[in-house]
N, C-alpha and C. Protein backbone atom coordinates (compact mmCIF):
# COMPACT_ATOMS: atom_id res chain seq x y z
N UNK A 1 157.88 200.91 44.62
CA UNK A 1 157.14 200.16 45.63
C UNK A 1 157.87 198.83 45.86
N UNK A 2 158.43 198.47 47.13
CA UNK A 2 159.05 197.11 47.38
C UNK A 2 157.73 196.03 47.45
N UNK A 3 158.05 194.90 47.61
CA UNK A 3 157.74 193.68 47.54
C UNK A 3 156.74 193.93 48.58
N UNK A 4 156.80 193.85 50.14
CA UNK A 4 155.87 193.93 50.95
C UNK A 4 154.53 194.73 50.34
N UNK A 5 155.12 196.14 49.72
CA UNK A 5 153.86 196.79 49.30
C UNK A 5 152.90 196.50 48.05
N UNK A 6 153.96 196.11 47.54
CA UNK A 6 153.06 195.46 46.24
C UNK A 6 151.86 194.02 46.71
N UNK A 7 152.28 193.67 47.72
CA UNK A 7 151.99 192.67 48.26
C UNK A 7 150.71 193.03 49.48
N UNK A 8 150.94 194.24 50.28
CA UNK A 8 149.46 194.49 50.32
C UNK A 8 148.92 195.23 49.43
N UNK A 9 149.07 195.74 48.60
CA UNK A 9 148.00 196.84 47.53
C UNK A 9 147.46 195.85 46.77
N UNK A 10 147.85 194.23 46.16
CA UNK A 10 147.09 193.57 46.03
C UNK A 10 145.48 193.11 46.13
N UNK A 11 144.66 193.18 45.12
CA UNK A 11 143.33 193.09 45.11
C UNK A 11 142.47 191.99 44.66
N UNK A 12 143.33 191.33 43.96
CA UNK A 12 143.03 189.41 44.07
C UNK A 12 144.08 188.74 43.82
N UNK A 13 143.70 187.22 43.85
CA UNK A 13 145.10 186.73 43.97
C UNK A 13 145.69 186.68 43.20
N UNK A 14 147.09 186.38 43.36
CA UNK A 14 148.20 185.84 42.45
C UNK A 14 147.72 185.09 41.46
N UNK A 15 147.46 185.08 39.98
CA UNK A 15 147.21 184.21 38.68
C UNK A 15 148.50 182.64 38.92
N UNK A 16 147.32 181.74 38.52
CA UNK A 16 148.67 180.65 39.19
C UNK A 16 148.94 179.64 37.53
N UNK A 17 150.62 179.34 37.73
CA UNK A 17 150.70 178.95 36.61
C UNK A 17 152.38 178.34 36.32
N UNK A 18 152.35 177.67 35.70
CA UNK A 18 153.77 176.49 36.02
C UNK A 18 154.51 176.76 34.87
N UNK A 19 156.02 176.31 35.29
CA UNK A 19 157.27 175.94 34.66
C UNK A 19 157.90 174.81 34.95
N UNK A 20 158.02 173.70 33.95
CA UNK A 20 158.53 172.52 33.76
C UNK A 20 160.04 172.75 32.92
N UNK A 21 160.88 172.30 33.96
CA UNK A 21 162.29 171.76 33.13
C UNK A 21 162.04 170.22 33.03
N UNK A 22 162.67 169.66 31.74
CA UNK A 22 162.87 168.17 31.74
C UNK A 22 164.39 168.34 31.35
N UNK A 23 164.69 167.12 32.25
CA UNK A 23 166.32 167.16 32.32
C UNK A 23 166.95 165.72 32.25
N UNK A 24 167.95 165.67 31.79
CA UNK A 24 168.47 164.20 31.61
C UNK A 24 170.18 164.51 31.30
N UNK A 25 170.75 163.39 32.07
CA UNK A 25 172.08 163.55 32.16
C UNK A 25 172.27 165.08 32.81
N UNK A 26 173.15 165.58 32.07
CA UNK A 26 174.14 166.97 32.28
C UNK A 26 172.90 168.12 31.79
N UNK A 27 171.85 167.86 31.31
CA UNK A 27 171.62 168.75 30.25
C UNK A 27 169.81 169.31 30.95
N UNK A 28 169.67 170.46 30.44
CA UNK A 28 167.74 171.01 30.79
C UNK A 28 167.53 171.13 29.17
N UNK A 29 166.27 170.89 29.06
CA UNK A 29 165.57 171.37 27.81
C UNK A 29 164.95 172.35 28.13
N UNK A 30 165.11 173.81 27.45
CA UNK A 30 164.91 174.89 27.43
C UNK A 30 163.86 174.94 25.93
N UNK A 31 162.81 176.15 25.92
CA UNK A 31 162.22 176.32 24.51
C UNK A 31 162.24 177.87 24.38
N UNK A 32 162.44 177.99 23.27
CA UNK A 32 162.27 179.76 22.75
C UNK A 32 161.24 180.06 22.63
N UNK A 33 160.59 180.95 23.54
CA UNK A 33 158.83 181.02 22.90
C UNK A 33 158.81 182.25 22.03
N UNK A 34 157.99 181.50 21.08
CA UNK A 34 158.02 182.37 19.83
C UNK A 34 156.41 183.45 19.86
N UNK A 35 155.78 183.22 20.84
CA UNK A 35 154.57 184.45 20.70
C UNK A 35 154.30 184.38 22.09
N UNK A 36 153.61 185.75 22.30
CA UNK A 36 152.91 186.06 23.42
C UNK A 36 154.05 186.55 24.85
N UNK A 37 153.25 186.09 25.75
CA UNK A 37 154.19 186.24 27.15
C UNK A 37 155.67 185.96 27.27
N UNK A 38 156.71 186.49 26.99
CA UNK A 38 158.29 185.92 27.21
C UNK A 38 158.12 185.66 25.34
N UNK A 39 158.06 185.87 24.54
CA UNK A 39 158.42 186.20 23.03
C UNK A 39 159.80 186.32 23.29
N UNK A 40 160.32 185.45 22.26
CA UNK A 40 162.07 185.54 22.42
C UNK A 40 162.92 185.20 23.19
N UNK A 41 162.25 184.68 24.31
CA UNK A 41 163.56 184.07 25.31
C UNK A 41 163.20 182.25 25.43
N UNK A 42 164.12 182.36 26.04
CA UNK A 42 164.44 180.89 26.42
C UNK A 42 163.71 180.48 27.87
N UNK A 43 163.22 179.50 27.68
CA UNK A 43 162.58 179.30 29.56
C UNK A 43 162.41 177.85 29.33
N UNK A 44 161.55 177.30 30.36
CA UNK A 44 160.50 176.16 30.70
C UNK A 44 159.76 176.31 29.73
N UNK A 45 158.61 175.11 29.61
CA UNK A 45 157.54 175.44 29.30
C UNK A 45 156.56 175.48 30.37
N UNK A 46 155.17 175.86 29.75
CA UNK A 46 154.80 175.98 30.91
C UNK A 46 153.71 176.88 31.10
N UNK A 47 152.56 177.47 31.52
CA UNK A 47 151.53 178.28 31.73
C UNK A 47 150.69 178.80 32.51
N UNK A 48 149.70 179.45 32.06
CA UNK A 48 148.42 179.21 33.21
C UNK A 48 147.19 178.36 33.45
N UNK A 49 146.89 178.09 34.84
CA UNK A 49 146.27 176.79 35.26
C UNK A 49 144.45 177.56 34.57
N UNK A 50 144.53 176.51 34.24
CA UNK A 50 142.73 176.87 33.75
C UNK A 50 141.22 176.77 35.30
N UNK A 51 140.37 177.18 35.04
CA UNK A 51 139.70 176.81 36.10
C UNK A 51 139.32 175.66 36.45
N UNK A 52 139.34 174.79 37.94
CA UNK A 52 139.32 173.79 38.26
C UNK A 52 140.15 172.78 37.82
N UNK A 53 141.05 173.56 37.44
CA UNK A 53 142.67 172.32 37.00
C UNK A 53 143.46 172.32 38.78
N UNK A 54 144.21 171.23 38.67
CA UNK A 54 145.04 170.85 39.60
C UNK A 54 146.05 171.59 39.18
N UNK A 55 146.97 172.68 39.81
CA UNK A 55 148.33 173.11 39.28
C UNK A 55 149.30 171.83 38.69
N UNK A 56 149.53 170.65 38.94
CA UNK A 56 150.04 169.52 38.38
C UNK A 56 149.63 169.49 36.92
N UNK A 57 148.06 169.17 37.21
CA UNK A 57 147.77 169.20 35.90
C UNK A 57 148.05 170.28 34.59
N UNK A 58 147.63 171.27 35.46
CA UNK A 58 148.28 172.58 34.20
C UNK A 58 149.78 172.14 34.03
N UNK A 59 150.79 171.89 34.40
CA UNK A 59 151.82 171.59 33.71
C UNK A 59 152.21 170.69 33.19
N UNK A 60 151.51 169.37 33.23
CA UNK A 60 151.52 168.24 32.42
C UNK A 60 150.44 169.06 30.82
N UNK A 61 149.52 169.59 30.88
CA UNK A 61 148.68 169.92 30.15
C UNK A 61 149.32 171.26 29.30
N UNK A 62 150.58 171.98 29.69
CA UNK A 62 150.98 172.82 28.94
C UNK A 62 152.32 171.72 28.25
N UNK A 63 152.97 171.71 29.29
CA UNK A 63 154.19 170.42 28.21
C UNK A 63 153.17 169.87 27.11
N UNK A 64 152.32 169.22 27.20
CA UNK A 64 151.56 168.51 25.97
C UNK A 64 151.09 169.54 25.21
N UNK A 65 150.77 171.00 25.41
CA UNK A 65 150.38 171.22 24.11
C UNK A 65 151.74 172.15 23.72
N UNK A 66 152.71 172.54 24.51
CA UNK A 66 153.93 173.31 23.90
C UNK A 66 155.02 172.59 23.16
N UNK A 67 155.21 171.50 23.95
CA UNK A 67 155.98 170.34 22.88
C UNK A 67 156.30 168.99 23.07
N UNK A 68 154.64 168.84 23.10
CA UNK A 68 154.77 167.84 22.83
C UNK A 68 154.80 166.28 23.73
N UNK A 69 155.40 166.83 25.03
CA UNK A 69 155.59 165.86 25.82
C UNK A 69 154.62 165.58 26.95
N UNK A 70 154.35 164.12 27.64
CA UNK A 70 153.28 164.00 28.79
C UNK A 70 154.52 163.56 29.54
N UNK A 71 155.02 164.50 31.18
CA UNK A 71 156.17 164.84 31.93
C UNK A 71 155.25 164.08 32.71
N UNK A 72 156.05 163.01 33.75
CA UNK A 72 155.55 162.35 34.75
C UNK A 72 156.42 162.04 35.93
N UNK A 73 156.10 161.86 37.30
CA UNK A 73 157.17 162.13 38.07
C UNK A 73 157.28 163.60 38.29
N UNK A 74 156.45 164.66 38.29
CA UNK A 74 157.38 165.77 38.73
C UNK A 74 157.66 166.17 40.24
N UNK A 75 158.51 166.33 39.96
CA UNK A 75 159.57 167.14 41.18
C UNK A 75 159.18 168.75 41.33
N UNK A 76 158.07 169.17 42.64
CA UNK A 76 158.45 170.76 42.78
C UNK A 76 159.34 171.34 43.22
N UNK A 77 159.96 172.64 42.92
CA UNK A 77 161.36 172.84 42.98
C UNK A 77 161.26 174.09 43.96
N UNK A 78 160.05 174.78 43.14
CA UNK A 78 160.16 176.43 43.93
C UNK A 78 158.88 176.57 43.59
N UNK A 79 158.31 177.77 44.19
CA UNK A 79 157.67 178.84 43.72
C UNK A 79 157.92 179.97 44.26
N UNK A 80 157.38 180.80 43.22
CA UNK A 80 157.79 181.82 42.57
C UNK A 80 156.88 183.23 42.71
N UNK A 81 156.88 183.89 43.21
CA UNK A 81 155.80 185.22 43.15
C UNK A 81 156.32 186.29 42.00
N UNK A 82 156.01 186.85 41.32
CA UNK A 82 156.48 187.43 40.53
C UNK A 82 155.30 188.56 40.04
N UNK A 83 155.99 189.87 40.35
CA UNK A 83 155.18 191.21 40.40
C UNK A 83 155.42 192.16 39.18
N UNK A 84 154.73 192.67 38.87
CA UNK A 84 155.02 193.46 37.89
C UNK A 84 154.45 195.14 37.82
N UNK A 85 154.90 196.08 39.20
CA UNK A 85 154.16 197.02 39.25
C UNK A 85 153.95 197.84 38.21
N UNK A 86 154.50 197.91 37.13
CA UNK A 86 154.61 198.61 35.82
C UNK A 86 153.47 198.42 34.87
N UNK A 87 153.45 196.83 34.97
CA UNK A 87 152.21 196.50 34.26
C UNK A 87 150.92 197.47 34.42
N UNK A 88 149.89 197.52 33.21
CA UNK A 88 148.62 198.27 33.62
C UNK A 88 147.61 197.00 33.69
N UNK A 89 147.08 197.21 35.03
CA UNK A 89 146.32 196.58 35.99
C UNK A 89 145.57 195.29 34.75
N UNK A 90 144.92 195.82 34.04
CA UNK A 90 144.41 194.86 33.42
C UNK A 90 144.88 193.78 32.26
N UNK A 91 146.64 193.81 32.29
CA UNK A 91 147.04 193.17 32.05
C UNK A 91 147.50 191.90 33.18
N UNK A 92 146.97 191.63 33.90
CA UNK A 92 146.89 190.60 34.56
C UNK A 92 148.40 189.97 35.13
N UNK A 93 149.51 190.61 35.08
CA UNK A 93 150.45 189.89 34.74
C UNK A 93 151.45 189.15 35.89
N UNK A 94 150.85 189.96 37.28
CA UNK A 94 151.20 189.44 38.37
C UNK A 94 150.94 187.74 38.50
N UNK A 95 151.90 187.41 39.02
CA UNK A 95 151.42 185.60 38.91
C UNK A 95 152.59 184.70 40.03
N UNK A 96 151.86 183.68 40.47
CA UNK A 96 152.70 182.31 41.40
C UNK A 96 153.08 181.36 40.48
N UNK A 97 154.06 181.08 39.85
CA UNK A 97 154.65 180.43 39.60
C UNK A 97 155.23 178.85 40.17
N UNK A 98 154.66 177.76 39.64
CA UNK A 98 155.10 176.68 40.41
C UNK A 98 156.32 176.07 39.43
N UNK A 99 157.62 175.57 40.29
CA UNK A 99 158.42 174.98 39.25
C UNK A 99 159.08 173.82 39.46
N UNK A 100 158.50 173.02 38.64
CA UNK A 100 158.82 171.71 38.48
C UNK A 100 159.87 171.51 37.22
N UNK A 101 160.88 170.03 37.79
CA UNK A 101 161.65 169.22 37.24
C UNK A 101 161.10 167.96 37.14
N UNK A 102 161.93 167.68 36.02
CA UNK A 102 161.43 165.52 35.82
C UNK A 102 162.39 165.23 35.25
N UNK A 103 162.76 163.52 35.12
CA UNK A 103 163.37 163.28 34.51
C UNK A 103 162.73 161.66 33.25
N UNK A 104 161.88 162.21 33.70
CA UNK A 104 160.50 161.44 32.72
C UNK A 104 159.39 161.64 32.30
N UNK A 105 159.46 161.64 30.91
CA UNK A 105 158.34 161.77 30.05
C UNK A 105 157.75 160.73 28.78
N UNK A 106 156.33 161.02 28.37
CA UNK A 106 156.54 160.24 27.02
C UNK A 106 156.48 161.21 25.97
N UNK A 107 157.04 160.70 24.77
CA UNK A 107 157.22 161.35 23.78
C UNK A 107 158.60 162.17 23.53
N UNK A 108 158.76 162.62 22.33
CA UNK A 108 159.75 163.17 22.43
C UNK A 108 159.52 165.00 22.05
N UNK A 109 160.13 165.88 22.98
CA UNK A 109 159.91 167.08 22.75
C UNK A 109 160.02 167.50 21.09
N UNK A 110 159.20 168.07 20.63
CA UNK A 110 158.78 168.76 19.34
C UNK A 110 158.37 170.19 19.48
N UNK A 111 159.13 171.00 18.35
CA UNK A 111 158.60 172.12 17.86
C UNK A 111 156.99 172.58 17.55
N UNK A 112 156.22 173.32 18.35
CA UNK A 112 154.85 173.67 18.09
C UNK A 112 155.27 175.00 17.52
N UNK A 113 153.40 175.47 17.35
CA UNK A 113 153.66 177.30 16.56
C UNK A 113 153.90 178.19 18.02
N UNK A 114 154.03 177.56 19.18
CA UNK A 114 154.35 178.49 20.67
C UNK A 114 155.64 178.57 21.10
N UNK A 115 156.43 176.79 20.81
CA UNK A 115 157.69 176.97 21.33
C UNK A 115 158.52 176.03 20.48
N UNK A 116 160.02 176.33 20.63
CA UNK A 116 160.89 175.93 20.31
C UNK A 116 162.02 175.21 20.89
N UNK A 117 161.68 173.52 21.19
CA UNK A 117 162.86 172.95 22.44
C UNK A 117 164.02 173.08 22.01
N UNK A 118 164.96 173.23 23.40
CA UNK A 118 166.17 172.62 22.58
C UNK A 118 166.89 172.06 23.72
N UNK A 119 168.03 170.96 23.68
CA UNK A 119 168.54 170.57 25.13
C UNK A 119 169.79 171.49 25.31
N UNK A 120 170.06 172.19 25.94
CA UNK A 120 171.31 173.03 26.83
C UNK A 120 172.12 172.08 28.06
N UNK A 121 173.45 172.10 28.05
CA UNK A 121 174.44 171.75 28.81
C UNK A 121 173.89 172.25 30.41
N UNK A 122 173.55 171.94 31.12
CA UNK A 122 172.99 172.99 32.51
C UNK A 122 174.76 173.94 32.75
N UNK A 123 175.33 173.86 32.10
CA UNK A 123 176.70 174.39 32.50
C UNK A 123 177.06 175.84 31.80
N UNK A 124 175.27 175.31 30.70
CA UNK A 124 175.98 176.44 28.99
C UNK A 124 174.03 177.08 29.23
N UNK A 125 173.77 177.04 29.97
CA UNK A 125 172.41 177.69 30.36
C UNK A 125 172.61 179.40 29.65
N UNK A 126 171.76 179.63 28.65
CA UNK A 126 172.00 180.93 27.92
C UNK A 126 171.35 182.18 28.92
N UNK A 127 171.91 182.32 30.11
CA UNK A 127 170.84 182.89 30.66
C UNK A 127 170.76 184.48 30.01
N UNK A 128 171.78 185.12 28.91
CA UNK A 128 171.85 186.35 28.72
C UNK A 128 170.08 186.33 27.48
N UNK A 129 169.63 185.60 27.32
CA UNK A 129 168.59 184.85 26.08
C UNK A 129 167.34 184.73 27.07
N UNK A 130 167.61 185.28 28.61
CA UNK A 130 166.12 184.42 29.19
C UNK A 130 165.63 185.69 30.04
N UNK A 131 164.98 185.43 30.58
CA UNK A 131 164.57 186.71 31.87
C UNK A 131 165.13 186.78 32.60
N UNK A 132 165.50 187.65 33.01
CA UNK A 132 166.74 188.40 33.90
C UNK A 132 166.31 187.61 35.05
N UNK A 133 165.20 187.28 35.81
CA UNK A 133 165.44 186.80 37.18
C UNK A 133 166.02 185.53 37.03
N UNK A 134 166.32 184.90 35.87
CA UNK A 134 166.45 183.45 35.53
C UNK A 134 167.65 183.21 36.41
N UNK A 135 168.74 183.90 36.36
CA UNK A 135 170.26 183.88 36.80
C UNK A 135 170.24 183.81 38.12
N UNK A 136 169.18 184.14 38.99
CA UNK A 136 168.98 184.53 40.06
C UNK A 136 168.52 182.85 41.04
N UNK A 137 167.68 182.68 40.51
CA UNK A 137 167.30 181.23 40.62
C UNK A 137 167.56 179.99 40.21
N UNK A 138 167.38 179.89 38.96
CA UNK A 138 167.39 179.07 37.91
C UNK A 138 168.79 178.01 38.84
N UNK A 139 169.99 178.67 38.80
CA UNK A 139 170.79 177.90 39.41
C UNK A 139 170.86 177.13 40.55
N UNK A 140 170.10 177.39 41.14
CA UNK A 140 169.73 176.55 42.70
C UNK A 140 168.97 175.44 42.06
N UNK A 141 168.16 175.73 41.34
CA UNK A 141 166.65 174.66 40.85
C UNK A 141 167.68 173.94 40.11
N UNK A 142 168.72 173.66 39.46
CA UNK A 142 169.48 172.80 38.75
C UNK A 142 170.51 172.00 39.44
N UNK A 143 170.56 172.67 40.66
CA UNK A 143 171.19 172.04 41.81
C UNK A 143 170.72 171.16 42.69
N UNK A 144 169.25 171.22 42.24
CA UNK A 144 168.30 170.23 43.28
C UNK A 144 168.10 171.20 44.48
N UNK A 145 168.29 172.64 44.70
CA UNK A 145 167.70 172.70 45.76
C UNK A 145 165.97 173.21 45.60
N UNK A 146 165.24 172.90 46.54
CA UNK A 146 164.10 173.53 46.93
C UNK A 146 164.14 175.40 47.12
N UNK A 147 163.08 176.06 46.62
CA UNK A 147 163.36 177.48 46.89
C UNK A 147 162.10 177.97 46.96
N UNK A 148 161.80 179.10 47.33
CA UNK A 148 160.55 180.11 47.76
C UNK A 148 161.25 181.61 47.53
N UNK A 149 160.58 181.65 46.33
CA UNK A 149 160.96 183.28 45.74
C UNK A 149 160.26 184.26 45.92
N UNK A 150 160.34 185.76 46.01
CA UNK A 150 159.48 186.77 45.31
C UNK A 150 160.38 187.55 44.92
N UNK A 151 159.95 188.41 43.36
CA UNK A 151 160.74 188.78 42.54
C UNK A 151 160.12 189.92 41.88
N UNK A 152 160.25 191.43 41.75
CA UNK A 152 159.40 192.72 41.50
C UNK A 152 160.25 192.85 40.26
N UNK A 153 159.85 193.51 39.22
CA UNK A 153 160.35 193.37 38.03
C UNK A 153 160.35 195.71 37.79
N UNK A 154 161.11 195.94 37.29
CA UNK A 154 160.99 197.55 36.75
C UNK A 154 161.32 197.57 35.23
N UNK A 155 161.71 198.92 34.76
CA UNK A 155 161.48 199.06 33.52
C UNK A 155 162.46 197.98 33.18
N UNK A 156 161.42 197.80 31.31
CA UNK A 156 162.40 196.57 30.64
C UNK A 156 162.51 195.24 30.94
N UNK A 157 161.97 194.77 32.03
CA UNK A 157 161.62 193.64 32.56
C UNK A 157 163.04 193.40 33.32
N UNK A 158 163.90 194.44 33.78
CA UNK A 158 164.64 194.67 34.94
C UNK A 158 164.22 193.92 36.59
N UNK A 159 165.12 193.18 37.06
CA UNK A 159 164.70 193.19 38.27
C UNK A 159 165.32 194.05 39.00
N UNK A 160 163.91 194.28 40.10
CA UNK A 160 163.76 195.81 40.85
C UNK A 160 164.18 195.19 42.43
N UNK A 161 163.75 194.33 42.73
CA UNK A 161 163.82 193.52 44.06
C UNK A 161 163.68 191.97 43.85
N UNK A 162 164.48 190.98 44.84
CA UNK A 162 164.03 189.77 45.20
C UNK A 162 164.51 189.50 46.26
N UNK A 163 163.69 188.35 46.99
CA UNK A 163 163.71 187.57 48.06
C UNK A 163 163.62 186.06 47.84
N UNK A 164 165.10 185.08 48.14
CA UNK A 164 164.87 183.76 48.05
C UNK A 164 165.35 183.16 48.86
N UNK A 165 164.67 181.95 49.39
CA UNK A 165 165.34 181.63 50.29
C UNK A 165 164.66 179.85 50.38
N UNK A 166 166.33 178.64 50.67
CA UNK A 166 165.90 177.39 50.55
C UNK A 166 164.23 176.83 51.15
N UNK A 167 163.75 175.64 51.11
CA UNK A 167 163.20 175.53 51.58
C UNK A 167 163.13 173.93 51.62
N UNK A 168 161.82 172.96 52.25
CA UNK A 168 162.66 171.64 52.50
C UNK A 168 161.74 170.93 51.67
């Protein structure tokens, strides 16, 4: 099923929920998440928005409890649609993705029992360590450009289809 169709067979909305890079100099802070959703790779941090949260807020409110940091100033970069026809329905896993950069925070990123920071070269970005659509995007968003994605995932967490394209 391509993107359009997944897109009407849809029966509520998109689950909404953020990714924060913090970046300084040459470099992104990336974390290994060690349980749950993305176990084992490298990403943002970052989550889902609770009810009656501001999407802003959910990502200031996941940086603080993943490691540590209160991110201020953010920069939206993209969002993100991201499908998962494989999934069984009541795993919820379809979701909008908002993704923000900063280059200010307080505190200093720390190890929780969810994630693991670490700062990466944006040059030495492990993307073979992250989700396959990472390679796809990820590089524009480090470039400063603006983007508007959708991205269908197949077996293995393979991407099956995407669509990206700048935006202002």
């Amino acid at each position: 099923m391509n993107i359009k169709e997944l897109e009407q067979n849809l029966n509520k909305p998109l689950r909404q929920a953020t990714i924060i890079f913090l970046m300084r100099d040459d470099e992104v802070l990336l974390a290994m998440k060690k349980r749950g959703f993305g176990k084992g790779r490298w990403n943002g941090v970052g989550g889902k928005q609770l009810p009656g949260e501001e999407i802003e807020q959910t990502a200031i409110r996941e940086a603080a409890e993943e490691i540590e940091v209160i991110p201020t100033n953010l920069k939206l970069m993209a969002v993100i649609d991201f499908y998962f026809p494989l999934a069984p329905n009541d795993k919820d896993m379809n979701q909008q993705v908002w993704v923000y950069t900063t280059t200010e925070w307080k505190g200093e990123p720390r190890e929780t029992e969810e994630m693991a920071p670490k700062w990466f070269k944006i040059s030495e970005i492990p993307y073979k360590d992250m989700w396959s659509d990472d390679e796809i995007w990820l590089p524009q968003v480090m470039a400063g450009d603006r983007i508007r994605a959708k991205i269908s995932f197949k077996e293995n967490d393979a991407v099956d289809e995407f669509s990206l394209e700048k935006t202002d």
